[in-house]
Protein backbone atom coordinates (compact mmCIF):
# COMPACT_ATOMS: atom_id res chain seq x y z
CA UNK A 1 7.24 -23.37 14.98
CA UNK A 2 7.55 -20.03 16.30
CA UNK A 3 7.91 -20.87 19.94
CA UNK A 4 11.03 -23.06 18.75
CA UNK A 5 12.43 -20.19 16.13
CA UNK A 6 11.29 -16.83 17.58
CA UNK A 7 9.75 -14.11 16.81
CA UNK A 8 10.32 -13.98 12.36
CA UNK A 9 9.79 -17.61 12.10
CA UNK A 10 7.71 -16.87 8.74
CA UNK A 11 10.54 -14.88 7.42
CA UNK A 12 13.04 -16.32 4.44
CA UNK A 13 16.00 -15.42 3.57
CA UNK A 14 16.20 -15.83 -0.54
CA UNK A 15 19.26 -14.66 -2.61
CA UNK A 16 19.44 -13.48 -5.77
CA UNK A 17 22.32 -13.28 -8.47
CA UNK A 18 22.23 -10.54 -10.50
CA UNK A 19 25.18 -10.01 -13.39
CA UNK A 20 26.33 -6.39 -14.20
CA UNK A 21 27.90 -6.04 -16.84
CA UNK A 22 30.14 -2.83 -17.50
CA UNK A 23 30.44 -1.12 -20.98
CA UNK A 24 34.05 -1.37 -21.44
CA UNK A 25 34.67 -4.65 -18.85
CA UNK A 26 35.68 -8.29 -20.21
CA UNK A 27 34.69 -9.52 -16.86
CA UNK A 28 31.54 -9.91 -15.10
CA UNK A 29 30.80 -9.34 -11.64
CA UNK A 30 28.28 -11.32 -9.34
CA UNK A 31 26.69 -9.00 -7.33
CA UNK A 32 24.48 -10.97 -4.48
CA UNK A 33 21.42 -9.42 -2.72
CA UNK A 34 19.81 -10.45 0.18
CA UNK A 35 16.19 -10.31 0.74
CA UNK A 36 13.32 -11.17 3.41
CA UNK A 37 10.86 -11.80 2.70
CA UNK A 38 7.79 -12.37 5.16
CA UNK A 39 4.50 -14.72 4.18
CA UNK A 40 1.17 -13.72 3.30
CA UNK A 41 -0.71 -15.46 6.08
CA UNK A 42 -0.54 -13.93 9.28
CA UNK A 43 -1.22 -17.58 11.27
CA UNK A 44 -1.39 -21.43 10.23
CA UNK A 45 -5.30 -21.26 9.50
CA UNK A 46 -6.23 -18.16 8.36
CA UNK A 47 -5.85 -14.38 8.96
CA UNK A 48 -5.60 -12.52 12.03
CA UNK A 49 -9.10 -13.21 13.78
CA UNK A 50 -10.06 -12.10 17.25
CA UNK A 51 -11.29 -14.47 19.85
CA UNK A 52 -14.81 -14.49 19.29
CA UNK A 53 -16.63 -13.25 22.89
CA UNK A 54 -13.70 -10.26 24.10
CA UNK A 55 -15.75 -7.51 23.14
CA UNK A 56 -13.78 -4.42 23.14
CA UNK A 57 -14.68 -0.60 24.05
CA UNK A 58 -13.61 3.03 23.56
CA UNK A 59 -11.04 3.42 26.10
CA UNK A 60 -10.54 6.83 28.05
CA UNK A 61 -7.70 8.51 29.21
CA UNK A 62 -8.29 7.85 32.79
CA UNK A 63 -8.91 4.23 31.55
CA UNK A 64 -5.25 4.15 30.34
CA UNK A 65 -3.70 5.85 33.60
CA UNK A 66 -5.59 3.62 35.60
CA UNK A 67 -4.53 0.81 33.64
CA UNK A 68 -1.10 1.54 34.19
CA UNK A 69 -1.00 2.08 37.42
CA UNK A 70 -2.54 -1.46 37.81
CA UNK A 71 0.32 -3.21 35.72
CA UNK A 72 2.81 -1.11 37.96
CA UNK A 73 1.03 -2.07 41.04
CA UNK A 74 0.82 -5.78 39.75
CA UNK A 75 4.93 -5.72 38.71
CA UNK A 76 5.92 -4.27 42.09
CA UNK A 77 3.85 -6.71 44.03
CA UNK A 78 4.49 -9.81 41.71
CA UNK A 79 1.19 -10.30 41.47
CA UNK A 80 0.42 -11.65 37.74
CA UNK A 81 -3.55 -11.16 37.93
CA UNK A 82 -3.51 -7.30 38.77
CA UNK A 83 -0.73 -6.89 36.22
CA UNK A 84 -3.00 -8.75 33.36
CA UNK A 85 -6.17 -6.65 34.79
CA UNK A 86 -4.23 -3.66 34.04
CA UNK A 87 -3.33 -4.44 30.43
CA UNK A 88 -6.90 -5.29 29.88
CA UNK A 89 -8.46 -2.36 31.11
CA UNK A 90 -5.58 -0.57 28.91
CA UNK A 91 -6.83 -1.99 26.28
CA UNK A 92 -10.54 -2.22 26.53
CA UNK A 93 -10.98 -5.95 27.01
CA UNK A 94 -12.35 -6.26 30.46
CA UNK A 95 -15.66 -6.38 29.73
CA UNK A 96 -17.17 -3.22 31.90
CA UNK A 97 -20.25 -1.60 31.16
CA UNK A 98 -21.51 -5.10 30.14
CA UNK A 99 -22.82 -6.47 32.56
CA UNK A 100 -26.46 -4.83 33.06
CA UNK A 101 -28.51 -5.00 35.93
CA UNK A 102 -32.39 -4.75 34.54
């Protein structure tokens, strides 16, 4: 449901009536509130996991400029691949310094 209703699809919108009533008033007033509120679960079946088998590591400075420069390269060029290499190696994803050679 949230690629048909965007981004807050787990968001309500409940209202709530609350009367205040004045010392010296014969009327009441209706004063209406608006709230969201947003569900506990974070997905359908359970919390927020990560894929199991992305291992992630500390990511360095030059990591993160070199990253960048890979999405920018990747935008400018339209070339999707570089663009998601860049993100990954942003964020720590793309698996270097795993593979070992004994």
């Amino acid at each position: 449901m949230t690629r048909l209703r965007g981004r807050n699809a787990n968001t309500r919108t409940v209202k709530t009536t609350t009367k205040i009533e004045p010392a010296h008033a014969h009327h009441t007033t209706h004063a209406t509130h608006t709230h969201n509120t947003r569900s506990t679960r974070s997905s359908r079946w359970g919390g927020n996991r990560r894929v199991a088998g992305t291992p992630r590591r500390k990511v360095s400075m030059g990591d993160k400029l070199s990253g960048a420069m890979m999405k920018l390269r990747g935008s400018l060029t339209r070339r999707p691949g570089l663009k998601a290499a860049g993100t990954r190696r942003m964020h720590g994803t793309d698996a270097r310094g795993t593979h070992r050679v004994y």
